[in-house]
Each structure stands twice: as C-alpha cells, then as structure tokens.
Protein backbone atom coordinates (compact mmCIF):
# COMPACT_ATOMS: atom_id res chain seq x y z
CA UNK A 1 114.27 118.70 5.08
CA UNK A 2 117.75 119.88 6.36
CA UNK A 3 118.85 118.72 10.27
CA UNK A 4 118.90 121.42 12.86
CA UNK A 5 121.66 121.63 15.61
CA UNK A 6 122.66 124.07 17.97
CA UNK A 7 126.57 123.91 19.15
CA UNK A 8 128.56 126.50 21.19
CA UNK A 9 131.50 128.24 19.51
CA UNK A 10 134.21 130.63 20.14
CA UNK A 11 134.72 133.90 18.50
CA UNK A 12 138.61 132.70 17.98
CA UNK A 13 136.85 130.15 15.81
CA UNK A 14 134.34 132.38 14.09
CA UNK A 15 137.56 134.68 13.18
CA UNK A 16 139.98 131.56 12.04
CA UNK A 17 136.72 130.36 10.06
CA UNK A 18 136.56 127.13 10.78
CA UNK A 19 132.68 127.64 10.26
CA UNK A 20 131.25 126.30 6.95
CA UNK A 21 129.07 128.63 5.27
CA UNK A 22 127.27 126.43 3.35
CA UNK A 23 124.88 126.00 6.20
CA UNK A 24 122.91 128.53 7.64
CA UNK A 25 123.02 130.16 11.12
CA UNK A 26 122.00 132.05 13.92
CA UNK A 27 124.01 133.50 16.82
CA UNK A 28 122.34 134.21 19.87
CA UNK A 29 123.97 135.85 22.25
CA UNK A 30 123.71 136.62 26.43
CA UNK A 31 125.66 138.50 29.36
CA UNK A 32 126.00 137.98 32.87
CA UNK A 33 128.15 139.86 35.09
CA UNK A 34 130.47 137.88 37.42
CA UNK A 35 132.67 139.35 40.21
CA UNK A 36 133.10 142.72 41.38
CA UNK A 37 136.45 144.28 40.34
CA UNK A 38 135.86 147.53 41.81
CA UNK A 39 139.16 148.22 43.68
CA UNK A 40 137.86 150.21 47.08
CA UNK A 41 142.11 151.22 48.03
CA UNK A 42 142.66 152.91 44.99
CA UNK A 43 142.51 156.21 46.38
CA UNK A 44 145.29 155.25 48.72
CA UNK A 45 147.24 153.69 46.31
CA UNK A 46 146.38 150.19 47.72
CA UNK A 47 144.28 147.47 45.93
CA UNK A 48 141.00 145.64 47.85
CA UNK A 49 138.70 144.13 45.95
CA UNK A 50 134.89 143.41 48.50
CA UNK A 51 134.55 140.04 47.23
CA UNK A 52 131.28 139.94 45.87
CA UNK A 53 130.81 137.30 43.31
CA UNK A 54 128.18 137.59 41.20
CA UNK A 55 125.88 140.81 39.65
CA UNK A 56 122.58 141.07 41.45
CA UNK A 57 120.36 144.11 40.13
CA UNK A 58 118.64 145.76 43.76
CA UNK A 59 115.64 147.22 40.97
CA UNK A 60 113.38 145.94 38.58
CA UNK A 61 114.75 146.09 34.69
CA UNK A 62 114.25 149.54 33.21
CA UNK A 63 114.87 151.86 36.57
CA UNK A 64 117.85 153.45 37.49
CA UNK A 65 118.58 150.54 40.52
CA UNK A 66 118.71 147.70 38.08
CA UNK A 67 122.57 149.13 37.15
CA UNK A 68 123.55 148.92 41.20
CA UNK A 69 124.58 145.43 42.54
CA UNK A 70 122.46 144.55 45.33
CA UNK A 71 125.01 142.84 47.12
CA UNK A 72 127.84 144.95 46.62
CA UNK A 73 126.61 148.17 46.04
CA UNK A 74 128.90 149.12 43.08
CA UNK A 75 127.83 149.99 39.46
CA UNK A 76 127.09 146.70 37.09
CA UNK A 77 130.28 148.57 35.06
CA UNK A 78 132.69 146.72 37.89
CA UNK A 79 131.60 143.75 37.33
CA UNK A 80 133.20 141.13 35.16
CA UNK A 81 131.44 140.70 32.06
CA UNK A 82 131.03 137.28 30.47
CA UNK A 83 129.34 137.48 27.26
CA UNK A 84 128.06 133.90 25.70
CA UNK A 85 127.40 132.41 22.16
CA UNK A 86 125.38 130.08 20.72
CA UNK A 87 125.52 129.22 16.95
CA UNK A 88 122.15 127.26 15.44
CA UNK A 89 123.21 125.63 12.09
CA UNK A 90 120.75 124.61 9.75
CA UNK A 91 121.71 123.02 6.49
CA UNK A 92 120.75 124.40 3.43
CA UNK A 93 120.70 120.92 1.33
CA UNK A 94 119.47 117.45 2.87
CA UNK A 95 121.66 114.73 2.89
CA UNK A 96 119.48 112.30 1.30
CA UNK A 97 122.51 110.01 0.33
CA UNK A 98 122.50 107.81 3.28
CA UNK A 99 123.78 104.25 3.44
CA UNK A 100 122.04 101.61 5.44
C-alpha cells in the first residue's frame, strides 16, 4: 500500500518541475481576499487607499451582497487576491525494500 502525504508547493516549482511524476497527485486549491486596494483619490489624481484589511462578504453566498465587502464597502474585485495550493502525493509503487 503506497504512503500518502500532503505538502504545499509553489507554482514556480510546478513550472521548473521539480515534481516527480511517478507519484500521483491532487491539487486543491482556495482564495481569500486580503486588503482593499481600491484607490478612493483617483478621480483627483491623488492615491488613498481606506485601509480595510481583509474581504468580509455583507450577504449570504449566492446573492448579489456576498461580492460587497462588509467592512469597506467596495467590490470583492479590489481586494487582494491570494490564491493557495495544496499538492496530495500518493505513490504509485510501495517501497517494500526497507532496511531495519
């Protein structure tokens, strides 16, 4: 029976392949939305940002409000988006040559 492990990896690493394909995985992937970004001087050629850190939806998933930030107001599109990765490797052989 092969070993299961799950370990994080870049997508630098997925594109240099330093993955062995031998094994076989999963990626599973997630997004949060960090800071606001919307710049509210822009129509006066200035630059302020409101300083609201983090993406709260003011409606329930599925409606209209669950796009607008709760705290800030502002479309979830000005927020920062942070996408994460998690590979699950399973190997496709057992190592059953192990030395005690």
């Amino acid at each position: 029976m092969g070993k299961t492990r799950a370990t994080a990896v870049s997508k630098s690493e997925l594109r240099r392949g330093s993955i062995d394909y031998s094994t076989a995985f999963q990626i599973k992937t997630g997004v949060n939305y960090r800071q606001c970004q919307r710049n509210h001087a822009a129509y006066a050629g200035g630059y302020a940002i409101d300083g609201c850190r983090e993406f709260m939806p003011s409606g329930n998933e599925g409606t209209n409000r669950a796009l607008v930030c709760a705290a800030c107001g502002c479309h979830r599109n000005f927020h920062r988006r942070e996408v994460n990765s998690e590979v699950d490797f399973e190997s496709s052989s057992a190592n059953s040559s192990t030395g005690s």
